[in-house]
N, C-alpha and C. Protein backbone atom coordinates (compact mmCIF):
# COMPACT_ATOMS: atom_id res chain seq x y z
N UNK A 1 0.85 -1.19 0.00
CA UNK A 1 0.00 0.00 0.00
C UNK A 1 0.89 1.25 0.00
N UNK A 2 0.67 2.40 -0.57
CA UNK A 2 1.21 3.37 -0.74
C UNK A 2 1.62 4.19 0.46
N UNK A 3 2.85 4.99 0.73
CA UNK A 3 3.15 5.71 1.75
C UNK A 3 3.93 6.51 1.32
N UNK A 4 4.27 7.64 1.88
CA UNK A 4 5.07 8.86 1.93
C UNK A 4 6.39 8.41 2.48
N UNK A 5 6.69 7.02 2.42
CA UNK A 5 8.36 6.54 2.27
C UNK A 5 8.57 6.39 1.15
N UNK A 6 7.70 6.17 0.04
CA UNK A 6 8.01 5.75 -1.54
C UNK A 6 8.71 6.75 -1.92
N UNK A 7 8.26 7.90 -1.43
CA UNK A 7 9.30 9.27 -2.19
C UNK A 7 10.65 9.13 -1.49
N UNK A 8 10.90 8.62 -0.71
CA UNK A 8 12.30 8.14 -0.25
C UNK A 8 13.86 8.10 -1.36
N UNK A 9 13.44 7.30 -2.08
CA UNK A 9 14.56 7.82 -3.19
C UNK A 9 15.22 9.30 -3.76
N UNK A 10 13.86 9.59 -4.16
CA UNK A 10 13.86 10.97 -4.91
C UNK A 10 14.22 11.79 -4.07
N UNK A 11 14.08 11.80 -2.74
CA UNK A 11 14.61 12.75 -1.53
C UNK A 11 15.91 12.73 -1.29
N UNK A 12 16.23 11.11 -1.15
CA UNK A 12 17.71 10.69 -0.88
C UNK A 12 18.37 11.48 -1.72
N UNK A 13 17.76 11.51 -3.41
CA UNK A 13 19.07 11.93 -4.44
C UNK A 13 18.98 13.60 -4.06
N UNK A 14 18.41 14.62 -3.72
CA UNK A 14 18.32 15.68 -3.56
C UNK A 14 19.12 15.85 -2.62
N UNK A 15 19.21 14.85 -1.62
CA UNK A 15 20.61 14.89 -0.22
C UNK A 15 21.70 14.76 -0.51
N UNK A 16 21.77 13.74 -1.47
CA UNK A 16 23.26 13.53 -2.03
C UNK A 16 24.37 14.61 -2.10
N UNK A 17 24.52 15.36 -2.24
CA UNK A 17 25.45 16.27 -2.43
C UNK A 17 25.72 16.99 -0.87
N UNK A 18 24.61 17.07 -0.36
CA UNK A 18 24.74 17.47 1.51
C UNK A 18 25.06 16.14 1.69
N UNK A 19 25.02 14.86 1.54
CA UNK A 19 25.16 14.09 2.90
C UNK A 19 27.15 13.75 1.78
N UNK A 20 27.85 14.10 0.89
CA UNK A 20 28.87 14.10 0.34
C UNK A 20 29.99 14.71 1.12
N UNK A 21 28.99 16.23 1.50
CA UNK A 21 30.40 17.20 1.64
C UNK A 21 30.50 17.00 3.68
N UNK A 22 29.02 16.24 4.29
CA UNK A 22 28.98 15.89 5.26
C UNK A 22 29.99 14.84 5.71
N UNK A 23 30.41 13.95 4.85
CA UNK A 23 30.93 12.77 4.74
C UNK A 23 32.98 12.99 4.60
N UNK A 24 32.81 14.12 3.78
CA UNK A 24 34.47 14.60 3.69
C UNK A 24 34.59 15.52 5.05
N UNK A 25 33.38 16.05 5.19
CA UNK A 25 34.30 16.58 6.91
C UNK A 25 33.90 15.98 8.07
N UNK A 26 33.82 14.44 7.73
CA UNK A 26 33.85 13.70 9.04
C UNK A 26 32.91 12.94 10.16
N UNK A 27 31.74 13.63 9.32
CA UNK A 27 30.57 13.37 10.06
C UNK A 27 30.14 12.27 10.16
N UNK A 28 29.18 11.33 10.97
CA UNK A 28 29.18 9.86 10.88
C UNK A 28 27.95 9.94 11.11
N UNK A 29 26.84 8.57 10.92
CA UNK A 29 25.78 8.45 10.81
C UNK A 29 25.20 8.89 12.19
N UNK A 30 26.15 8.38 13.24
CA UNK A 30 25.08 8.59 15.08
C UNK A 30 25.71 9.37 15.41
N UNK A 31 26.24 10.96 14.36
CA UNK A 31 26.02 11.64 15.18
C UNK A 31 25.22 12.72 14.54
N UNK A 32 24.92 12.50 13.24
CA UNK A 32 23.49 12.76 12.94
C UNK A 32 22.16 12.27 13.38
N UNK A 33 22.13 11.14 13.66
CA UNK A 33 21.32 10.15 14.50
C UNK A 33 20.87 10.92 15.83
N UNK A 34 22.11 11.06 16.70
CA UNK A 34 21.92 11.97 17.67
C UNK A 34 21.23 13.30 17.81
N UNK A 35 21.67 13.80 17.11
CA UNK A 35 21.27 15.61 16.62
C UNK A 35 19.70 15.24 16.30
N UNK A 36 19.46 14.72 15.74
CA UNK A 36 17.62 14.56 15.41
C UNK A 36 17.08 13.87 16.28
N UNK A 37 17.88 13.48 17.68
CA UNK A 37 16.62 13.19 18.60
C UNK A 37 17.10 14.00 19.70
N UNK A 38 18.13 14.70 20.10
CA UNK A 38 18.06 15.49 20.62
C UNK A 38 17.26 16.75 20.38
N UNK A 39 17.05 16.93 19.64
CA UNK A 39 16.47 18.33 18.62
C UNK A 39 15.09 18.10 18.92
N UNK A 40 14.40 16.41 18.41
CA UNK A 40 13.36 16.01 18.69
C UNK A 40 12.47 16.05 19.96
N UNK A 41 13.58 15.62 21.36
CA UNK A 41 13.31 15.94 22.48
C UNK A 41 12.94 17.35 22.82
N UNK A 42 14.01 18.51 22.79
CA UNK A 42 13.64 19.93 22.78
C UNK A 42 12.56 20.37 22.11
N UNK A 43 11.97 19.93 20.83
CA UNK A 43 10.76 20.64 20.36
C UNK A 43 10.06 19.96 21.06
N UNK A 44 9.67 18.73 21.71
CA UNK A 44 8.60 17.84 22.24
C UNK A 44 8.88 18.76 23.37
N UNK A 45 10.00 19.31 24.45
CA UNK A 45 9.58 19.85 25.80
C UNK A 45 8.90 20.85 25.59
N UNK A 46 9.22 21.53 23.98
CA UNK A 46 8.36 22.90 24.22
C UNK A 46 6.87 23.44 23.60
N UNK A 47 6.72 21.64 22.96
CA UNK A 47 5.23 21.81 23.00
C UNK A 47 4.95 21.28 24.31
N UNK A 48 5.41 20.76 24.78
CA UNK A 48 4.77 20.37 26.70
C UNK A 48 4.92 21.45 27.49
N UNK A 49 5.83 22.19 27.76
CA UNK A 49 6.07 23.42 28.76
C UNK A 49 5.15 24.80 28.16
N UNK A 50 4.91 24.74 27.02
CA UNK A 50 3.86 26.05 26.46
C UNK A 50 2.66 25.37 26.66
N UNK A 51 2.54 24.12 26.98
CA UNK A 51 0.55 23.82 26.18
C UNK A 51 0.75 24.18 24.62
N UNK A 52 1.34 24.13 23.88
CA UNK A 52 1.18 24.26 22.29
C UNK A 52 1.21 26.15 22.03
N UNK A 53 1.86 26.41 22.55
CA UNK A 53 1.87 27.59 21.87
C UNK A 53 2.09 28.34 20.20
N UNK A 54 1.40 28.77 19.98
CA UNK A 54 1.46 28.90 18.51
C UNK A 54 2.51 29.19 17.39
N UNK A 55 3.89 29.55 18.13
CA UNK A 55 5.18 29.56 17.67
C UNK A 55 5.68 28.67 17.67
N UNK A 56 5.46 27.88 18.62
CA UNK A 56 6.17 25.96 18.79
C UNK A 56 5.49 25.31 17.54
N UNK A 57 4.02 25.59 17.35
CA UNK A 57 3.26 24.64 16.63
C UNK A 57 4.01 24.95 15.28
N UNK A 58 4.17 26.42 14.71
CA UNK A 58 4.15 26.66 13.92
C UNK A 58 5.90 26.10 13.37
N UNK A 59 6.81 26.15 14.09
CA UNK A 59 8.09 25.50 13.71
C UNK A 59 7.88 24.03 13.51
N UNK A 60 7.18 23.44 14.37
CA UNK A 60 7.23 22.12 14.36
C UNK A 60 7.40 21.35 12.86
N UNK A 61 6.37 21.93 11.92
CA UNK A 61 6.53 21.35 10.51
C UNK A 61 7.72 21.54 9.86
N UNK A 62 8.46 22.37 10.20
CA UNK A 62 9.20 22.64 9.75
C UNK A 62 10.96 21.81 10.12
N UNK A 63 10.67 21.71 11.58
CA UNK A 63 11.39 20.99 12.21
C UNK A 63 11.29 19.17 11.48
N UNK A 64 9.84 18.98 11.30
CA UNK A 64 9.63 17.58 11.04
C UNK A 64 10.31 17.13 9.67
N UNK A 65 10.30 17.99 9.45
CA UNK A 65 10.88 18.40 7.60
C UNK A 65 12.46 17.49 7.69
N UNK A 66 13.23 18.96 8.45
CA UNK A 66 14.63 19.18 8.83
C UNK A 66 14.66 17.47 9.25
N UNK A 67 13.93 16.73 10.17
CA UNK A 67 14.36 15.61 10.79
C UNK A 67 14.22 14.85 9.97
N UNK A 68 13.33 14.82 8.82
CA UNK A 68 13.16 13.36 7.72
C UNK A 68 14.39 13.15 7.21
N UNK A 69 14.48 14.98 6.72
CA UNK A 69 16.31 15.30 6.25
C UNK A 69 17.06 14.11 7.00
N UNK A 70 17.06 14.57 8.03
CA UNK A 70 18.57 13.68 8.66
C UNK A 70 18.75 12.38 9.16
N UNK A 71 17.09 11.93 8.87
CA UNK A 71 17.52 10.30 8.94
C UNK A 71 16.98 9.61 7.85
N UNK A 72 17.23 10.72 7.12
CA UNK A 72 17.77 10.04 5.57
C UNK A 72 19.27 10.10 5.12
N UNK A 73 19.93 11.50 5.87
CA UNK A 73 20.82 11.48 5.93
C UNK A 73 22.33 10.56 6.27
N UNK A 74 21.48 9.99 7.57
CA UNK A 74 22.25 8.88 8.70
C UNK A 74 22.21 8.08 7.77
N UNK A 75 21.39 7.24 7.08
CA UNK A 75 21.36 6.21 6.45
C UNK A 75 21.79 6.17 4.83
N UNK A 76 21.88 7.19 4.72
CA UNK A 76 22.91 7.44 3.19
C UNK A 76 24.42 7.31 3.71
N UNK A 77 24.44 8.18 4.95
CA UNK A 77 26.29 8.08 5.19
C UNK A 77 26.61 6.41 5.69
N UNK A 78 25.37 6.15 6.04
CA UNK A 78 26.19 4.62 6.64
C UNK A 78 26.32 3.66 5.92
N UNK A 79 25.14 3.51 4.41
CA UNK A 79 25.40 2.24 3.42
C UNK A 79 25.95 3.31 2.38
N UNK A 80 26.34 4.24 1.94
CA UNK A 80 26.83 4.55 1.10
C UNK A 80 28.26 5.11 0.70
N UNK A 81 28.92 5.02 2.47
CA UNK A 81 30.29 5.77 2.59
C UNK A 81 30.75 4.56 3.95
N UNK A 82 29.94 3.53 3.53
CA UNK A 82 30.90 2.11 4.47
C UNK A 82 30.65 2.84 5.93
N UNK A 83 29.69 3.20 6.47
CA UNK A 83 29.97 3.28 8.08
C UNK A 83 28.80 2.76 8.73
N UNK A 84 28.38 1.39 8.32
CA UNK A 84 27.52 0.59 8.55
C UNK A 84 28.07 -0.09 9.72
N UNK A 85 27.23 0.17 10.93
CA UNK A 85 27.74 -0.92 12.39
C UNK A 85 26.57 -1.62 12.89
N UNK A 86 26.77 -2.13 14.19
CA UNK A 86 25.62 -3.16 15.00
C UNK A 86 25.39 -1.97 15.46
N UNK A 87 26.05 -1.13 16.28
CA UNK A 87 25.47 0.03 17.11
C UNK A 87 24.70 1.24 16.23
N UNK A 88 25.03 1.40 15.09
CA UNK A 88 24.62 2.43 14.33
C UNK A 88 23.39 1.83 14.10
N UNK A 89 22.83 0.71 13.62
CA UNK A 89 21.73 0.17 13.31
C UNK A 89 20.59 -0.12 14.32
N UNK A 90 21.15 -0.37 15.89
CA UNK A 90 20.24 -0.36 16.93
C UNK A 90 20.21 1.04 17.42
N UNK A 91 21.27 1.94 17.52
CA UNK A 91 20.79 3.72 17.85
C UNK A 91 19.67 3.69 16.64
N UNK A 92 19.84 3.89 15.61
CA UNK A 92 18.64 4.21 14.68
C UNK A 92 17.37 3.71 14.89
N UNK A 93 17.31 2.55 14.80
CA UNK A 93 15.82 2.10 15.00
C UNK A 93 15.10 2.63 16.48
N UNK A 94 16.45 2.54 17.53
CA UNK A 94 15.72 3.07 18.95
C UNK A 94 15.52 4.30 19.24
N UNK A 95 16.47 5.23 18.31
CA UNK A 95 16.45 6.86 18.38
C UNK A 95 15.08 7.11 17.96
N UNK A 96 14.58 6.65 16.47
CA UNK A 96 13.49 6.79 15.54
C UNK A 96 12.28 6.38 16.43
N UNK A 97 12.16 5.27 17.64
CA UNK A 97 10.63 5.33 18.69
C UNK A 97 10.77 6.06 19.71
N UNK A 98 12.40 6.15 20.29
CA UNK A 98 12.42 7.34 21.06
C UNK A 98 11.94 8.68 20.96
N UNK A 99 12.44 9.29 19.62
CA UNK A 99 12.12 10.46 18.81
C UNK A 99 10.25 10.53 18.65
N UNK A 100 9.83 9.63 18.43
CA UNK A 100 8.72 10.02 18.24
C UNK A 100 7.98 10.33 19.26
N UNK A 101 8.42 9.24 20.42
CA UNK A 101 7.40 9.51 21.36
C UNK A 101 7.51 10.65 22.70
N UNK A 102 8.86 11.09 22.63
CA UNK A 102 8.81 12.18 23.40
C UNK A 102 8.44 13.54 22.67
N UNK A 103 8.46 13.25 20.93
CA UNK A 103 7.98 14.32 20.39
C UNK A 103 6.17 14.81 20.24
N UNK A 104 5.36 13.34 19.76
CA UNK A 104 4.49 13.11 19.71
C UNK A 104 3.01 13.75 21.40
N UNK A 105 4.30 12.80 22.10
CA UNK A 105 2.82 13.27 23.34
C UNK A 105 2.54 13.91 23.85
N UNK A 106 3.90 15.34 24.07
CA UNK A 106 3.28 16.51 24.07
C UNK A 106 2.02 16.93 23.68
N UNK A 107 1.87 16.70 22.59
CA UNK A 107 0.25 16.78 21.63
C UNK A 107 -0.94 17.14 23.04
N UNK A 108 -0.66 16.28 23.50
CA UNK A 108 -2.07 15.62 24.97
C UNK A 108 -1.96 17.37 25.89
N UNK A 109 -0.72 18.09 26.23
CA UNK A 109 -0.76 18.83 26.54
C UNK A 109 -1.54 19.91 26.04
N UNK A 110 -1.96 19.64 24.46
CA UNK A 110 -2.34 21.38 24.29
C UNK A 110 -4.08 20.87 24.63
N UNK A 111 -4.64 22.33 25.22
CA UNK A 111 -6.28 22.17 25.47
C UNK A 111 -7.24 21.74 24.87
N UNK A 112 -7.81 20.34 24.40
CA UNK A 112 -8.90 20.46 24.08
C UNK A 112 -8.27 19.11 23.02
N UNK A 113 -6.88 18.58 23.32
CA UNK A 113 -6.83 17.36 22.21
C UNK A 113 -7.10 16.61 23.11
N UNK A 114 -7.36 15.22 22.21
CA UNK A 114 -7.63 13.63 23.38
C UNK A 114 -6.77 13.46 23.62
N UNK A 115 -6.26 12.89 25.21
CA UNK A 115 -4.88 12.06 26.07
C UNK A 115 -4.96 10.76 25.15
N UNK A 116 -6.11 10.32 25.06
CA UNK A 116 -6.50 9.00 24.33
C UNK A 116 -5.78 8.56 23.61
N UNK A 117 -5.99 9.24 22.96
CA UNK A 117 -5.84 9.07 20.81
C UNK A 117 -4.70 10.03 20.77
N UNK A 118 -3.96 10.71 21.26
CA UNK A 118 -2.38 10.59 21.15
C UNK A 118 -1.88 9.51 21.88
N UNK A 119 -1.87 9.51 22.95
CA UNK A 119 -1.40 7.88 23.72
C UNK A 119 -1.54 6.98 22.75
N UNK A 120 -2.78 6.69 22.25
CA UNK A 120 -2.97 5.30 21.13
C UNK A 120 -2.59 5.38 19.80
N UNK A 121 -1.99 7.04 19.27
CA UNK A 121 -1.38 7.40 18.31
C UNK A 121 0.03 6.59 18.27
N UNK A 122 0.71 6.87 19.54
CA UNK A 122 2.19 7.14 20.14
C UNK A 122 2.19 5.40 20.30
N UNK A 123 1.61 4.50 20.77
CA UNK A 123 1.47 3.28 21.34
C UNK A 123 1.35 2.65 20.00
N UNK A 124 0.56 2.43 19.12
CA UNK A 124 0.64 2.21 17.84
C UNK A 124 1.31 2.28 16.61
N UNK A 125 2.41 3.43 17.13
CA UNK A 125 3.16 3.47 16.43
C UNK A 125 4.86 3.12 16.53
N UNK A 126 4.66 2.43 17.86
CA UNK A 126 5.47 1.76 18.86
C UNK A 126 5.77 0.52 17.79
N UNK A 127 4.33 -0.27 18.22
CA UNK A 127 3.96 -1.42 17.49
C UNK A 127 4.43 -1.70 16.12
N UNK A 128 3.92 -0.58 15.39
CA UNK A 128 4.23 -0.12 13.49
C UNK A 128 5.66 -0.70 13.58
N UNK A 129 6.39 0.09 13.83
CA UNK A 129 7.59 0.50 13.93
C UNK A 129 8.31 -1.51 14.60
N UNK A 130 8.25 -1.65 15.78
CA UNK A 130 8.60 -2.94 16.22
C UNK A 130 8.26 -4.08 15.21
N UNK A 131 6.65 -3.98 14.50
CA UNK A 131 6.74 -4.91 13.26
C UNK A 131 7.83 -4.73 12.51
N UNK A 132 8.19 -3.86 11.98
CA UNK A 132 9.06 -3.67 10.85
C UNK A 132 10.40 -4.01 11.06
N UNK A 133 10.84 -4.07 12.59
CA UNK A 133 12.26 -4.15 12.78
C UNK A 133 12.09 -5.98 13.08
N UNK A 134 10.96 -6.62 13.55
CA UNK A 134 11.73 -7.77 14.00
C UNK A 134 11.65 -8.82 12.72
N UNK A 135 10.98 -8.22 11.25
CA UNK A 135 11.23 -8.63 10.29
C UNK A 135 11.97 -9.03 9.77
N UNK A 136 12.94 -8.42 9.54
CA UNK A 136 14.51 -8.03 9.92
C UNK A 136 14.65 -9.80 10.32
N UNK A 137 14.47 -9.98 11.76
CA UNK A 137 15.21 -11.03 12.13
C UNK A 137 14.38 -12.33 11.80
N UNK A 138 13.50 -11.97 11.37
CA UNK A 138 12.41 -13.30 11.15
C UNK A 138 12.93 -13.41 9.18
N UNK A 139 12.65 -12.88 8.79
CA UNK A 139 12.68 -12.80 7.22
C UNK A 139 14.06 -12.41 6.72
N UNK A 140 14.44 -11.81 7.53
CA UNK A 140 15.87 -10.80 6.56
C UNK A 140 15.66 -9.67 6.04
N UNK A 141 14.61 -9.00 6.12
CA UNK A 141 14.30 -7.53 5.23
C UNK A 141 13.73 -6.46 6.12
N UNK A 142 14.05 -5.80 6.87
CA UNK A 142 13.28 -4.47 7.21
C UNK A 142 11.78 -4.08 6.44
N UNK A 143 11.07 -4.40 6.91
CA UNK A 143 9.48 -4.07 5.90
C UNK A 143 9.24 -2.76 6.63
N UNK A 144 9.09 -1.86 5.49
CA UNK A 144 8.16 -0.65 5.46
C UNK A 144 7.23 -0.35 4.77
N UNK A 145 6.20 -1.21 5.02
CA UNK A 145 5.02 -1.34 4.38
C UNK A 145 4.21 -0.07 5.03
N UNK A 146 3.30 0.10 4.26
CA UNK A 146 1.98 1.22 4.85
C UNK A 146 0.81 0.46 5.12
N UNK A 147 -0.27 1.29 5.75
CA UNK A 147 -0.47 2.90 4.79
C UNK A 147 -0.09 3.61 5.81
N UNK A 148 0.12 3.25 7.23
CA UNK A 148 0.71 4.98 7.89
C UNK A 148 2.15 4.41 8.62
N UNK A 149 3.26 4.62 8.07
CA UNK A 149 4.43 4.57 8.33
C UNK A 149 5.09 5.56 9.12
N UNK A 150 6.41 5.71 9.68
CA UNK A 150 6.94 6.62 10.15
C UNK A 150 6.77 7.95 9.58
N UNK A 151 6.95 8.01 8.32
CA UNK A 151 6.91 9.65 8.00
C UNK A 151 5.53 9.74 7.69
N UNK A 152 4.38 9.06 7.64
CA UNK A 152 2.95 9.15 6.96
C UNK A 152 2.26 9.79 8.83
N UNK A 153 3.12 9.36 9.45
CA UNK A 153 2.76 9.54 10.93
C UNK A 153 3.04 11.04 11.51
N UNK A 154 4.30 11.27 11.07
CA UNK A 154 5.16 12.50 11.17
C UNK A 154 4.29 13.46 10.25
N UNK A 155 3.92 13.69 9.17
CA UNK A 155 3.08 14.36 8.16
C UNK A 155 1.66 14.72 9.08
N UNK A 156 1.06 13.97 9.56
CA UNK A 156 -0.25 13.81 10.09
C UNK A 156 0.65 14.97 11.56
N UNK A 157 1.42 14.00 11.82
CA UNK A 157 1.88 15.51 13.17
C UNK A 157 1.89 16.85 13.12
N UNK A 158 2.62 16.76 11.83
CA UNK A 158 3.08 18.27 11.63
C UNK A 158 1.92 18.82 10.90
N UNK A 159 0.91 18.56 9.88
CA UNK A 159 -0.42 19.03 9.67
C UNK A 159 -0.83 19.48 10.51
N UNK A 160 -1.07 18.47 12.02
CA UNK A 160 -2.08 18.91 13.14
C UNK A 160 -1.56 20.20 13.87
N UNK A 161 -0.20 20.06 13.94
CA UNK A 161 0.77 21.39 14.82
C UNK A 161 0.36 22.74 13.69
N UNK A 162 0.59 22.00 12.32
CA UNK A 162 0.98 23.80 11.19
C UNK A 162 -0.86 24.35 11.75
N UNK A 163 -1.80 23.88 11.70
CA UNK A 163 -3.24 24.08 11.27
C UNK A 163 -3.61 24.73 12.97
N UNK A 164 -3.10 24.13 13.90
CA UNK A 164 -3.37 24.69 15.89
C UNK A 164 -2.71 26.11 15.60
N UNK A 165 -1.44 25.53 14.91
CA UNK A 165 -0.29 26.85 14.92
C UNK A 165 -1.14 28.18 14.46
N UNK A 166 -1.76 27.99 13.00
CA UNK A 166 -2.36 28.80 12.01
C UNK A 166 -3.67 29.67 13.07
N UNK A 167 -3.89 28.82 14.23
CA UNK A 167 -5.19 29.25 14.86
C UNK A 167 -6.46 28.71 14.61
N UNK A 168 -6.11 27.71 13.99
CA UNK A 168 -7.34 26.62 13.71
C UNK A 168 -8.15 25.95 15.19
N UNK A 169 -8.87 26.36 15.46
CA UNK A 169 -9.40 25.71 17.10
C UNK A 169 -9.57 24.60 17.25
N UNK A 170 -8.78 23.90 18.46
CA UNK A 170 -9.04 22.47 18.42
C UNK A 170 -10.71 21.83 18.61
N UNK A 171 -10.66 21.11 17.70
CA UNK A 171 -12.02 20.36 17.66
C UNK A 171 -12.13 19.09 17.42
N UNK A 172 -13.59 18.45 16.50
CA UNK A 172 -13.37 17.25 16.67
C UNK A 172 -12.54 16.15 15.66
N UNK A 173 -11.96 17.67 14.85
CA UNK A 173 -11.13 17.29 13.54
C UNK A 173 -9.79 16.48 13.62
N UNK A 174 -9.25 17.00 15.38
CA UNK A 174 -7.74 16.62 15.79
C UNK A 174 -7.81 15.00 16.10
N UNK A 175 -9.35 14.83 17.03
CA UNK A 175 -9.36 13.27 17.25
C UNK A 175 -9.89 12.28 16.02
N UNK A 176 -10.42 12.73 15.35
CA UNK A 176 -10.71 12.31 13.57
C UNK A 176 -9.70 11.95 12.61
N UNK A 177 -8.10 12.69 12.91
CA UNK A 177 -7.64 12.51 12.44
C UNK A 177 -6.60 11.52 13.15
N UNK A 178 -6.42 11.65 14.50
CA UNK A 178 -5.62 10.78 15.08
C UNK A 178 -6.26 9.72 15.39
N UNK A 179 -7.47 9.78 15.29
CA UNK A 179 -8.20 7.59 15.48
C UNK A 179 -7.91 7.52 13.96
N UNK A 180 -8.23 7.65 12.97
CA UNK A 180 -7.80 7.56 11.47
C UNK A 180 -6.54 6.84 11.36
N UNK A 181 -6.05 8.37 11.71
CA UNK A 181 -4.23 7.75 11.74
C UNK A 181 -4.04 6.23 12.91
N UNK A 182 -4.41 6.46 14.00
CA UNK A 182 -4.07 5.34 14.33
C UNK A 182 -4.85 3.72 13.88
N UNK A 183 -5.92 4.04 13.75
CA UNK A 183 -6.39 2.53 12.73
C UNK A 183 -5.71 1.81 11.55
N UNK A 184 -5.39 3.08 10.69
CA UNK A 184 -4.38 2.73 9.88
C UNK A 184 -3.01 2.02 10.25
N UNK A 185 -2.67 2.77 11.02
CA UNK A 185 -1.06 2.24 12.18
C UNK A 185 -1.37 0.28 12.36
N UNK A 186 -3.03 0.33 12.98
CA UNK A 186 -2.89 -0.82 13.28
C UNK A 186 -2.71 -2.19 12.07
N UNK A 187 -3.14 -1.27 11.23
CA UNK A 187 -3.72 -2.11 9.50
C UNK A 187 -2.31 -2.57 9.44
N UNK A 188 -1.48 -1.00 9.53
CA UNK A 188 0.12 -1.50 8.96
C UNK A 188 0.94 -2.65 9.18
N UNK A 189 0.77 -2.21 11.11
CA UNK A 189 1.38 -3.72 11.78
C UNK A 189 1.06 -4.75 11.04
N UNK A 190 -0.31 -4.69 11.12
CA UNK A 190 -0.66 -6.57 10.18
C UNK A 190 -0.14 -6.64 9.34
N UNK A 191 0.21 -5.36 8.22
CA UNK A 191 0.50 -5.57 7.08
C UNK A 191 1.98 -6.37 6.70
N UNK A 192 2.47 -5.43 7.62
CA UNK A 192 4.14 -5.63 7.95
C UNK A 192 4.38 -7.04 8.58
N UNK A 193 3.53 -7.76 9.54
CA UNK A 193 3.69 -9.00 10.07
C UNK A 193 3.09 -9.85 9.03
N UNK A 194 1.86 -9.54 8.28
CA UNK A 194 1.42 -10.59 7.59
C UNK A 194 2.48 -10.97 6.26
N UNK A 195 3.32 -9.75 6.04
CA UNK A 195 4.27 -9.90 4.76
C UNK A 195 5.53 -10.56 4.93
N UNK A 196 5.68 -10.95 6.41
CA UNK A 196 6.79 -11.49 6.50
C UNK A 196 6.65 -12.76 7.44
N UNK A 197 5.45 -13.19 7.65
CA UNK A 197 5.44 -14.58 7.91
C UNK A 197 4.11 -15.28 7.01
């Protein structure tokens, strides 16, 4: 099923030339790895410490952007400039549920969204995500199947932040879209487990 990882290529080649001149001065995959969940953490405290204030909301998309950047980045410098490790490959996958979920549940903080349905956003996408990696050890292939994947998840975030940001009033549009999103999440898991056993 289709997802907003398919454009994955076409993004990668637009990096190419940043993740090149990244690569001649030294830079290595975890510690780009690093930088996008540290970064990740700080925007998640400061949609929690504002309640969503409308300057946080409004960077956030923008931030989500910057972060697809760089772990597309990590993973160009590591299979494409030999700095492929055991540790580089378990920081990534654990940075990428870490990252989300201290970024994600802030959400619950701003007035008037569901604790619910971000919790079951954030929890579901735990799951997504854990299908896909223990594939890996069951099959041999990392599956990133859809329909709501890591960045299809991230997109739906940063929509909900740009649109609060814009002054859009929370209503019943935010939990509409996050039971949505998360049903889908659950479809994925199956999808991702049913494709590899």
């Amino acid at each position: 099923m289709a997802t907003i990882y398919d454009l994955k290529p076409k993004f990668q080649a637009i990096l190419r030339p940043t993740v090149s001149f990244l690569a001649n001065k030294g830079v290595t995959p975890n510690q780009v790895t690093w930088v996008a969940l540290v970064f990740s953490m700080l925007t998640g405290a400061l949609i929690g410490f504002t309640h969503g204030a409308s300057w946080v909301l409004l960077f956030v998309p923008i931030f989500m952007f910057i972060r697809m950047a760089m772990n597309a980045i990590d993973g160009i410098l590591a299979k494409e400039f030999d700095m492929k490790t055991d540790a580089g490959a378990m920081l990534n996958e654990m940075s990428d549920v870490v990252a989300d979920t201290v970024l994600y549940l802030p959400l619950a903080y701003v007035n008037g969204v569901s604790v619910v349905w971000v919790v079951l956003f954030v929890i579901v996408g735990i799951f997504t995500e854990m299908a896909g990696v223990l594939a890996s050890t069951i099959g041999g292939e990392r599956r990133y199947d859809g329909p709501m994947g890591k960045s299809d998840r991230a997109f739906i975030f940063g929509l909900i932040c740009l649109l609060l940001g814009l002054g859009v009033s929370v209503g019943i549009w935010v939990t509409i879209l996050l039971s949505i999103s998360t049903l889908l999440g659950v479809i994925t898991t199956f999808n991702r487990s049913k494709a590899v056993l």
